[in-house]
PDB file of N, CA and C in Angstrom:
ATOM      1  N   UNK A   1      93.803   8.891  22.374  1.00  0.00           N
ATOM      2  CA  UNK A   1      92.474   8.337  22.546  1.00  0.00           C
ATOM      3  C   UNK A   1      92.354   6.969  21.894  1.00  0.00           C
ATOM      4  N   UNK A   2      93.238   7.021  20.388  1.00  0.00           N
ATOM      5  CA  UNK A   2      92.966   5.797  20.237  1.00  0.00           C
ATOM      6  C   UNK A   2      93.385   4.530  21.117  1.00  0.00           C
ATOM      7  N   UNK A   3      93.998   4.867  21.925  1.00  0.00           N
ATOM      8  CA  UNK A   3      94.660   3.770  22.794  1.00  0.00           C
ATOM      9  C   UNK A   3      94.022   2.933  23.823  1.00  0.00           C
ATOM     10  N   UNK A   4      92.799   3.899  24.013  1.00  0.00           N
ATOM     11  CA  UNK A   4      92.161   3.618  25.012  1.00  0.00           C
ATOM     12  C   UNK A   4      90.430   3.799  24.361  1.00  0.00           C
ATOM     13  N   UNK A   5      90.509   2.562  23.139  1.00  0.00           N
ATOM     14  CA  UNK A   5      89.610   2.469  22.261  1.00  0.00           C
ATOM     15  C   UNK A   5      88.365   1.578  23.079  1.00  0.00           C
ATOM     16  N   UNK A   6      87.222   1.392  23.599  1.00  0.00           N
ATOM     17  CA  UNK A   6      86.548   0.253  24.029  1.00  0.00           C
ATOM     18  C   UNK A   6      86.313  -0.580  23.606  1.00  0.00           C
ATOM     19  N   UNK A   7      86.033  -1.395  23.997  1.00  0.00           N
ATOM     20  CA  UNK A   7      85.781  -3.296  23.734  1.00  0.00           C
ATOM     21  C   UNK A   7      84.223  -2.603  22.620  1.00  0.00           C
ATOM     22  N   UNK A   8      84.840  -3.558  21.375  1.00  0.00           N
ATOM     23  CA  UNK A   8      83.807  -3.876  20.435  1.00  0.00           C
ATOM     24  C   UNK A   8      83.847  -2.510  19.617  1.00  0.00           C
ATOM     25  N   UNK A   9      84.716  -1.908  19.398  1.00  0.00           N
ATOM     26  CA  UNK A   9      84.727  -0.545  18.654  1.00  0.00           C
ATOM     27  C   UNK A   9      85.782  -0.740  17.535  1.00  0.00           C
ATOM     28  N   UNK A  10      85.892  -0.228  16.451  1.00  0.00           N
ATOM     29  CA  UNK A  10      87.223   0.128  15.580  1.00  0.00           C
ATOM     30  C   UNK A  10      87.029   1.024  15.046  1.00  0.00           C
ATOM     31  N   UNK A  11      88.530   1.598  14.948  1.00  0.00           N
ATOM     32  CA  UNK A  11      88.515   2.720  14.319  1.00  0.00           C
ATOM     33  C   UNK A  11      88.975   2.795  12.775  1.00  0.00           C
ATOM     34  N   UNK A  12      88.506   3.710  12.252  1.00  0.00           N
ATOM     35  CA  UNK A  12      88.501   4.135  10.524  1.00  0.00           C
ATOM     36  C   UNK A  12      89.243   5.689  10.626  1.00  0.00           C
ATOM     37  N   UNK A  13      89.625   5.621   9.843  1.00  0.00           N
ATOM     38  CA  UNK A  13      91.047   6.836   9.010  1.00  0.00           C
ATOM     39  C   UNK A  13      92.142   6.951  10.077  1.00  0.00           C
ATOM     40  N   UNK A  14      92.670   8.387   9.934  1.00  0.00           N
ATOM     41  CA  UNK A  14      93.394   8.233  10.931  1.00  0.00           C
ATOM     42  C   UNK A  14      93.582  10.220  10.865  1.00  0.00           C
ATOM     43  N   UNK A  15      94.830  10.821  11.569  1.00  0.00           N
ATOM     44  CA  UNK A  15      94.782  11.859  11.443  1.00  0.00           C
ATOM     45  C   UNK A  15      93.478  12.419  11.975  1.00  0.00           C
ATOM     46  N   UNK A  16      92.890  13.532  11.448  1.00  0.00           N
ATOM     47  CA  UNK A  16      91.827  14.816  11.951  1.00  0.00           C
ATOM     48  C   UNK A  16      90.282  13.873  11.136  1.00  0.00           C
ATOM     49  N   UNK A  17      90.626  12.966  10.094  1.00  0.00           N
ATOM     50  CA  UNK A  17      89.639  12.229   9.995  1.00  0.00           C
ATOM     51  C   UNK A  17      89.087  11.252  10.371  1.00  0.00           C
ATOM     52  N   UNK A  18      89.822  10.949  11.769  1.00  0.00           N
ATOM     53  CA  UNK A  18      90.117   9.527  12.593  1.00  0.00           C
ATOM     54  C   UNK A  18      88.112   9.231  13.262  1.00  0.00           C
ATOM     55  N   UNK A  19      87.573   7.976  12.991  1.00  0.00           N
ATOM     56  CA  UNK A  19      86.450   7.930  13.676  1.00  0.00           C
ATOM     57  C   UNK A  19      86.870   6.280  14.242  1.00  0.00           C
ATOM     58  N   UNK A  20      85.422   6.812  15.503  1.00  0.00           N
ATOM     59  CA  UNK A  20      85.007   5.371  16.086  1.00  0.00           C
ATOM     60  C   UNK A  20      84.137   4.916  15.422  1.00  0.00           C
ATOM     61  N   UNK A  21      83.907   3.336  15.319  1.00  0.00           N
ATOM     62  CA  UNK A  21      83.287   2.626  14.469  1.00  0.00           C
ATOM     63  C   UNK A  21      82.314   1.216  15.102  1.00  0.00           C
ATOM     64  N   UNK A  22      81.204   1.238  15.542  1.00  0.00           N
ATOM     65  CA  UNK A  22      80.644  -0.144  15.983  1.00  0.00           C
ATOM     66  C   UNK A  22      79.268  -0.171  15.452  1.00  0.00           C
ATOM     67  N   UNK A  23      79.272  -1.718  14.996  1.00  0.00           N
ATOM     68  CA  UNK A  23      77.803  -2.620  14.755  1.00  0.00           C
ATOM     69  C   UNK A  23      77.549  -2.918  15.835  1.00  0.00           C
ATOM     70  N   UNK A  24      76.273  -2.954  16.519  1.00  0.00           N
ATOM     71  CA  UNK A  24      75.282  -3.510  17.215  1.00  0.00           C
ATOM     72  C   UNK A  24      74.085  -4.376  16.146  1.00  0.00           C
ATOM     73  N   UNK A  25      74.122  -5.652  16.933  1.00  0.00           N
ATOM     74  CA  UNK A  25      73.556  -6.834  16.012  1.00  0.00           C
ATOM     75  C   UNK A  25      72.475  -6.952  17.490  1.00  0.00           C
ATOM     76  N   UNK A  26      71.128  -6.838  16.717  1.00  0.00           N
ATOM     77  CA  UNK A  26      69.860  -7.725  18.066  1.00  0.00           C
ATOM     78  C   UNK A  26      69.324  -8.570  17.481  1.00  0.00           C
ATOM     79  N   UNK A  27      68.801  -9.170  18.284  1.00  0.00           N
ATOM     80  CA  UNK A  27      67.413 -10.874  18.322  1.00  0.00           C
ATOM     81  C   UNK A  27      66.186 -10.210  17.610  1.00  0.00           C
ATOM     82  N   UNK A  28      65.877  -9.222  17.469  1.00  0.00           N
ATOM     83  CA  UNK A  28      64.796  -8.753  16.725  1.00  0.00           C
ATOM     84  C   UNK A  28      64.237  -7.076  16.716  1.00  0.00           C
ATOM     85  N   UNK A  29      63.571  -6.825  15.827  1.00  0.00           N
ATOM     86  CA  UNK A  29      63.414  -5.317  15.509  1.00  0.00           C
ATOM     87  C   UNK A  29      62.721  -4.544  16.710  1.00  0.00           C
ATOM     88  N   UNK A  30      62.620  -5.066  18.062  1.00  0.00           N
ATOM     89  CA  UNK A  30      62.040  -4.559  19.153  1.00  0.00           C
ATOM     90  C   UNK A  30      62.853  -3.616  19.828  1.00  0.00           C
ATOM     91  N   UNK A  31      64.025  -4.396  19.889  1.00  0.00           N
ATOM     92  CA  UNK A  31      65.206  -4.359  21.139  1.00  0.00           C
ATOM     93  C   UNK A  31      66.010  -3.010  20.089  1.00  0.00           C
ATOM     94  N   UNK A  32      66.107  -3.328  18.933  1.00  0.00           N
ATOM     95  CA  UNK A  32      67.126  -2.528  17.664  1.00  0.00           C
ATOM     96  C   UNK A  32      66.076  -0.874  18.089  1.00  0.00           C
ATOM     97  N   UNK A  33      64.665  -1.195  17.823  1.00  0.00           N
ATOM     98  CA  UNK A  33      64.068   0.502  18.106  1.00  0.00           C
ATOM     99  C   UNK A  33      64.194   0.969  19.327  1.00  0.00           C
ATOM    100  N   UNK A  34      64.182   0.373  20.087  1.00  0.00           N
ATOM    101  CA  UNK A  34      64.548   0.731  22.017  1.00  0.00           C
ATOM    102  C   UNK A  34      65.667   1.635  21.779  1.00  0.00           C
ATOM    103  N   UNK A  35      67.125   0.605  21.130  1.00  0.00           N
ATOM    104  CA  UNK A  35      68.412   0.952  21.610  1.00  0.00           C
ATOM    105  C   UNK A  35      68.162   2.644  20.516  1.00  0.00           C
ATOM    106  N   UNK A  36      67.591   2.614  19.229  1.00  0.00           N
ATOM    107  CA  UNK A  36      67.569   3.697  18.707  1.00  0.00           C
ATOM    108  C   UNK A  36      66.831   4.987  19.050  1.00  0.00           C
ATOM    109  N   UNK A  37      65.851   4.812  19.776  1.00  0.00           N
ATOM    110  CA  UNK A  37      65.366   6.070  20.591  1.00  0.00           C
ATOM    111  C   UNK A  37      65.948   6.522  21.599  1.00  0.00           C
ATOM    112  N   UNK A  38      66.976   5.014  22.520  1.00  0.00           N
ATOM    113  CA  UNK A  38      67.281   5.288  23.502  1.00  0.00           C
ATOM    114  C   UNK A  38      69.042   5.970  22.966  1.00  0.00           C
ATOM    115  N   UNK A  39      69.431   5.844  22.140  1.00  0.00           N
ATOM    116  CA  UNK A  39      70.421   6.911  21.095  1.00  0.00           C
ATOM    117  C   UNK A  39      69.754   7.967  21.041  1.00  0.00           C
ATOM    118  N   UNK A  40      69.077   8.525  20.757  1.00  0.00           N
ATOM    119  CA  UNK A  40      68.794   9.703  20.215  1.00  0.00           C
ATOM    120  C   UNK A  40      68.510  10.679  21.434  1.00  0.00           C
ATOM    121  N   UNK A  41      67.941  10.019  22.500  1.00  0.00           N
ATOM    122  CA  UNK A  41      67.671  10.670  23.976  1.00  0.00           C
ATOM    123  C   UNK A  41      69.083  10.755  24.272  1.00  0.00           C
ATOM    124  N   UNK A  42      70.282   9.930  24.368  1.00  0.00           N
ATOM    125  CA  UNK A  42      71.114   9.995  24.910  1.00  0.00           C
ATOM    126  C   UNK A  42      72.316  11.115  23.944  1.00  0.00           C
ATOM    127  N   UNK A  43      71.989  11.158  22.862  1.00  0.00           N
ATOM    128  CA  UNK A  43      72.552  12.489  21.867  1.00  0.00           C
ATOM    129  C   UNK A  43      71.890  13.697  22.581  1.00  0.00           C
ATOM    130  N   UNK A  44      70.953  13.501  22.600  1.00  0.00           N
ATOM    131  CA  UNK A  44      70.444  15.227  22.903  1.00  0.00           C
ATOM    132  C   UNK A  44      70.753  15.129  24.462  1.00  0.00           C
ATOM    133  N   UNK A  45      71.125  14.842  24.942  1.00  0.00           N
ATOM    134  CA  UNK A  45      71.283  14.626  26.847  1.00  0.00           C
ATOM    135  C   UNK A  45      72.543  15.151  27.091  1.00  0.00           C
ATOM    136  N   UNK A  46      73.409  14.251  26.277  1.00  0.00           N
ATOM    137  CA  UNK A  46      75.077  14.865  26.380  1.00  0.00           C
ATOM    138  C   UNK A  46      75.739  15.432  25.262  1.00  0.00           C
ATOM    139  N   UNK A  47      74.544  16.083  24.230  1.00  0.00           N
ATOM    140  CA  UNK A  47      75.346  16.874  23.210  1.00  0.00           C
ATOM    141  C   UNK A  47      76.645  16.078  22.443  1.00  0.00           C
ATOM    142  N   UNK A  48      76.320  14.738  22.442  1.00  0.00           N
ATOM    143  CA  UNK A  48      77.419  14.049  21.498  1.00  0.00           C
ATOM    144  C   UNK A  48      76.763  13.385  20.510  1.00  0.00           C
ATOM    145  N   UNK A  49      76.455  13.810  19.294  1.00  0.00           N
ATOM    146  CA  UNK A  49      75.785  12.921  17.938  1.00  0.00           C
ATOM    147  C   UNK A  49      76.389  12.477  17.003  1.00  0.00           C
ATOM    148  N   UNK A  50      76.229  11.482  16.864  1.00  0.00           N
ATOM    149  CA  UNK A  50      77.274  10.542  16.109  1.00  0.00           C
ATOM    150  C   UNK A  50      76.964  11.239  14.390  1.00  0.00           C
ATOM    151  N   UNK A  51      78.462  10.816  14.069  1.00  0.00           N
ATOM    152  CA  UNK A  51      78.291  11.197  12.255  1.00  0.00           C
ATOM    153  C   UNK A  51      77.020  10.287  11.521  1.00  0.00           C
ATOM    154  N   UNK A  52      77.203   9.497  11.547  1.00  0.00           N
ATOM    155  CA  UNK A  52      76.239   8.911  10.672  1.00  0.00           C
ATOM    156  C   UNK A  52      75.890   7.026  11.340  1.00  0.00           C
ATOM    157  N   UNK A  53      74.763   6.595  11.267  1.00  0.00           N
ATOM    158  CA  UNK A  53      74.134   5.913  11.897  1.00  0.00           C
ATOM    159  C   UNK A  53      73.140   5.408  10.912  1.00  0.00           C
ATOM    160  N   UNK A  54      73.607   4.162  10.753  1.00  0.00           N
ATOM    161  CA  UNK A  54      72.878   3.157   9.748  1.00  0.00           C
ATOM    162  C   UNK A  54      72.052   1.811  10.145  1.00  0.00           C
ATOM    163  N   UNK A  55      71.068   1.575   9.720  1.00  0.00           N
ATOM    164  CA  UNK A  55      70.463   0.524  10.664  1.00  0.00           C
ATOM    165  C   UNK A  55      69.249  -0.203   9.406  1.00  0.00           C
ATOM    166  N   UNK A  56      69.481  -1.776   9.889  1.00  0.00           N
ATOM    167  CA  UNK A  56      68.571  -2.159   9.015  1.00  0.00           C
ATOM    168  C   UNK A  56      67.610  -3.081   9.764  1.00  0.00           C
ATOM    169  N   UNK A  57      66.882  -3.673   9.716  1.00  0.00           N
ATOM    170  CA  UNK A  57      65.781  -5.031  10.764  1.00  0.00           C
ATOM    171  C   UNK A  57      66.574  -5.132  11.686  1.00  0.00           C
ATOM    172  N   UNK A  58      68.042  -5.657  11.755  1.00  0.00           N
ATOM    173  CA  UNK A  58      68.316  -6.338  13.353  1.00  0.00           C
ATOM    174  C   UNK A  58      69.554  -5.724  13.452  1.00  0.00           C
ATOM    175  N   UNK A  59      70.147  -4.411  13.103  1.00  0.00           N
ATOM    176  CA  UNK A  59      71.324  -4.302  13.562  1.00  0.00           C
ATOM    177  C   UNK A  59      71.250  -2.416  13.196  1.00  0.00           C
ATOM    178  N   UNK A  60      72.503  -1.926  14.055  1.00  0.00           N
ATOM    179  CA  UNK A  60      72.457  -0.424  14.086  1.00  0.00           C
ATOM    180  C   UNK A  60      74.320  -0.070  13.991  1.00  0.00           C
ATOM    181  N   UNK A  61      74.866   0.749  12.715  1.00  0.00           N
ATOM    182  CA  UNK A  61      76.168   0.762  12.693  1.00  0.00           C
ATOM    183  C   UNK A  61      76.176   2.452  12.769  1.00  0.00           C
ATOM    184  N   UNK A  62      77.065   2.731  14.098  1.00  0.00           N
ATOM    185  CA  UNK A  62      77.340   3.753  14.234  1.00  0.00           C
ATOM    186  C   UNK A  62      78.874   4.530  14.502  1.00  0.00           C
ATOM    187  N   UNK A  63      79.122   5.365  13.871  1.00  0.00           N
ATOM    188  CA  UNK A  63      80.312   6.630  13.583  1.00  0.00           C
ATOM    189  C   UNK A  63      80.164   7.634  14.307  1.00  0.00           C
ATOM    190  N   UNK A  64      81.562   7.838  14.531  1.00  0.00           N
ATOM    191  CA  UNK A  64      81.743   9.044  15.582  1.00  0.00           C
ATOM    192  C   UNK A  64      83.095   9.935  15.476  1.00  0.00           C
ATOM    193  N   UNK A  65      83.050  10.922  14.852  1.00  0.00           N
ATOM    194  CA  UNK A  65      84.594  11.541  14.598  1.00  0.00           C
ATOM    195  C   UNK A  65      84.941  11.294  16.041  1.00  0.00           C
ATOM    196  N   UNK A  66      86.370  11.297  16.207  1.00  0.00           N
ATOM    197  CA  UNK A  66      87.407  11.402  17.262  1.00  0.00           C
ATOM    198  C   UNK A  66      87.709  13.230  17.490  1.00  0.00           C
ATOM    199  N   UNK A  67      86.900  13.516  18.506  1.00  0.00           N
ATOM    200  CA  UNK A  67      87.529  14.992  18.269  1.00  0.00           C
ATOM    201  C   UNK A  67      88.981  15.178  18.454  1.00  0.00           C
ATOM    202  N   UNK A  68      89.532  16.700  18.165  1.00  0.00           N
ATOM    203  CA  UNK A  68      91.475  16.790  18.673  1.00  0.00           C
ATOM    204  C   UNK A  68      91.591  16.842  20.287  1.00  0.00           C
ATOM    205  N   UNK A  69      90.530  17.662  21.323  1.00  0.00           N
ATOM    206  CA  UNK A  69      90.709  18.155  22.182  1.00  0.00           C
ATOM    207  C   UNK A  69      90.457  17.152  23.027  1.00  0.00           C
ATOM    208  N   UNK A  70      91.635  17.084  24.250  1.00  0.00           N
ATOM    209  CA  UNK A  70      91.196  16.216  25.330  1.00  0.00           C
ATOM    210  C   UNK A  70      90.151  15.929  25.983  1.00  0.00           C
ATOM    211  N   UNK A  71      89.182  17.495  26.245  1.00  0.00           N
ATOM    212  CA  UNK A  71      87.624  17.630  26.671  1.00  0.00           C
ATOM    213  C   UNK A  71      86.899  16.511  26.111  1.00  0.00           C
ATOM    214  N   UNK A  72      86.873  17.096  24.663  1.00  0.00           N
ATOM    215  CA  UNK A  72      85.913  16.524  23.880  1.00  0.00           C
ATOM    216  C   UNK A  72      85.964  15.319  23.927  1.00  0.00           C
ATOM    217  N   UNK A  73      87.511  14.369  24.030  1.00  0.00           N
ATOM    218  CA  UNK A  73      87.709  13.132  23.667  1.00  0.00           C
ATOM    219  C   UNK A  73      87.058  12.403  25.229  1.00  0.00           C
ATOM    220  N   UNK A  74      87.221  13.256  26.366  1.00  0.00           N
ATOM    221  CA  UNK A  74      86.639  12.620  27.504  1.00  0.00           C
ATOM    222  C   UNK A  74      84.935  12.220  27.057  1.00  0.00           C
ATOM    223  N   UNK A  75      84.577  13.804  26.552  1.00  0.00           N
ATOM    224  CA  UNK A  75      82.956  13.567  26.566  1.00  0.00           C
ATOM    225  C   UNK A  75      82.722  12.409  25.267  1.00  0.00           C
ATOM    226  N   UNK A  76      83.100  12.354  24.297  1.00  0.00           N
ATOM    227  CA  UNK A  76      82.808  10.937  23.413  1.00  0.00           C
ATOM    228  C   UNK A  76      82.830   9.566  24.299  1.00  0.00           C
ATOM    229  N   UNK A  77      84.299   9.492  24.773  1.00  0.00           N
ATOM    230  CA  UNK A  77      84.304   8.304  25.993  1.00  0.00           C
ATOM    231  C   UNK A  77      83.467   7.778  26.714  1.00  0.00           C
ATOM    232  N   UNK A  78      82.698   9.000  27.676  1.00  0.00           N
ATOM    233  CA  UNK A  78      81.371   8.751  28.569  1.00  0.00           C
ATOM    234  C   UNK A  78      80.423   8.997  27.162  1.00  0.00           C
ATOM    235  N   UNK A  79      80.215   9.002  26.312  1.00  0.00           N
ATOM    236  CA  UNK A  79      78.891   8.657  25.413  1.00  0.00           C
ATOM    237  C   UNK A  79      79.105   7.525  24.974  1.00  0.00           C
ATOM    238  N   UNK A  80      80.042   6.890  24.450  1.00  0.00           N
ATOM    239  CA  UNK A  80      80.218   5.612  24.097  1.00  0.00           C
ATOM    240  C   UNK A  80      80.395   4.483  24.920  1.00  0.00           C
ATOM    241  N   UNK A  81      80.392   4.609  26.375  1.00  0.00           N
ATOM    242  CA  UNK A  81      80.107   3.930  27.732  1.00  0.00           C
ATOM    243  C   UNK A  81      79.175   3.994  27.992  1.00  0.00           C
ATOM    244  N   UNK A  82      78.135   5.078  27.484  1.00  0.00           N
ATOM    245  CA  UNK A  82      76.782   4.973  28.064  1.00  0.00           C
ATOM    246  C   UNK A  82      76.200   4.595  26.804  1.00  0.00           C
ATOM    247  N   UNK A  83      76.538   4.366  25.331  1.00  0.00           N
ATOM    248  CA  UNK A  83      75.945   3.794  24.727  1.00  0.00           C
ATOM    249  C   UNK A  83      75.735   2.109  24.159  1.00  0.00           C
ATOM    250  N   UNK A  84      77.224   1.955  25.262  1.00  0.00           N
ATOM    251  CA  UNK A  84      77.435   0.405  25.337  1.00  0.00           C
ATOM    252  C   UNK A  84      76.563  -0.002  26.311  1.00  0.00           C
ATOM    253  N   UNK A  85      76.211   0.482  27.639  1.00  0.00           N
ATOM    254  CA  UNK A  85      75.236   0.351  28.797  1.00  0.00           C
ATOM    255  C   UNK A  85      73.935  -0.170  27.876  1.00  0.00           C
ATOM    256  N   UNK A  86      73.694   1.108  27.074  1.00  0.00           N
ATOM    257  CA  UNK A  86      72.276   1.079  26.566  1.00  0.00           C
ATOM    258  C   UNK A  86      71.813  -0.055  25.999  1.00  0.00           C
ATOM    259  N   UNK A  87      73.092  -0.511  25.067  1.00  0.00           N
ATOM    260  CA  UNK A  87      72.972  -1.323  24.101  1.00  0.00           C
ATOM    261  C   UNK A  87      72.631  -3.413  24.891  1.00  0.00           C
ATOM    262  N   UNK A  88      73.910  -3.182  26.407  1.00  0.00           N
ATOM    263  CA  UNK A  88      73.562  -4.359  27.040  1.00  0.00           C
ATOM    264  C   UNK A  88      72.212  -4.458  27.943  1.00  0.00           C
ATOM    265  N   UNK A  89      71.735  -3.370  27.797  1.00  0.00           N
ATOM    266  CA  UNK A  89      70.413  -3.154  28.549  1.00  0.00           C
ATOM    267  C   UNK A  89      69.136  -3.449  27.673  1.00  0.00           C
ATOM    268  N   UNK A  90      69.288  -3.936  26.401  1.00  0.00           N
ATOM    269  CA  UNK A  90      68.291  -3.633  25.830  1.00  0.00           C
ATOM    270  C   UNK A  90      68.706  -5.190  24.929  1.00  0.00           C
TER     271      UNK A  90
END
């Protein structure tokens, strides 16, 4: 999975503690609460919630264990494609 990491992501540890890692930076605290509700709809939609999710006035940094199983690693993939969507949409 890590190989096929997306544009604007890095990853932290490695092994069974391996996560995805991205800042989202916005123009102002409008667009930053959009993309964060529109996270939280999109967690409860496809059952993928990120570890931990930090955010201050203009920016939102979010973590995501790497699961082991191929399934799982598909379904993170399509959440983190649809949370890049979200993010250029907003």
């Amino acid at each position: 999975m890590a190989e096929n990491l997306p544009a604007g992501w890095s990853i932290n540890g490695n092994g069974a503690e391996k996560s995805w890692f991205r800042r989202f930076e916005f123009p102002e605290y409008a667009r930053l609460r959009r993309f964060l509700d529109g996270l939280a709809e999109l967690a409860e939609a496809t059952g993928v919630h990120p570890d931990n999710i930090g955010f201050g006035k203009d920016y939102a940094n979010v973590s995501l264990t790497v699961p082991s199983s191929e399934e799982e690693q598909a379904r993170l993939g399509d959440f983190v494609s649809r949370l890049d969507r979200l993010f250029e949409e907003n």
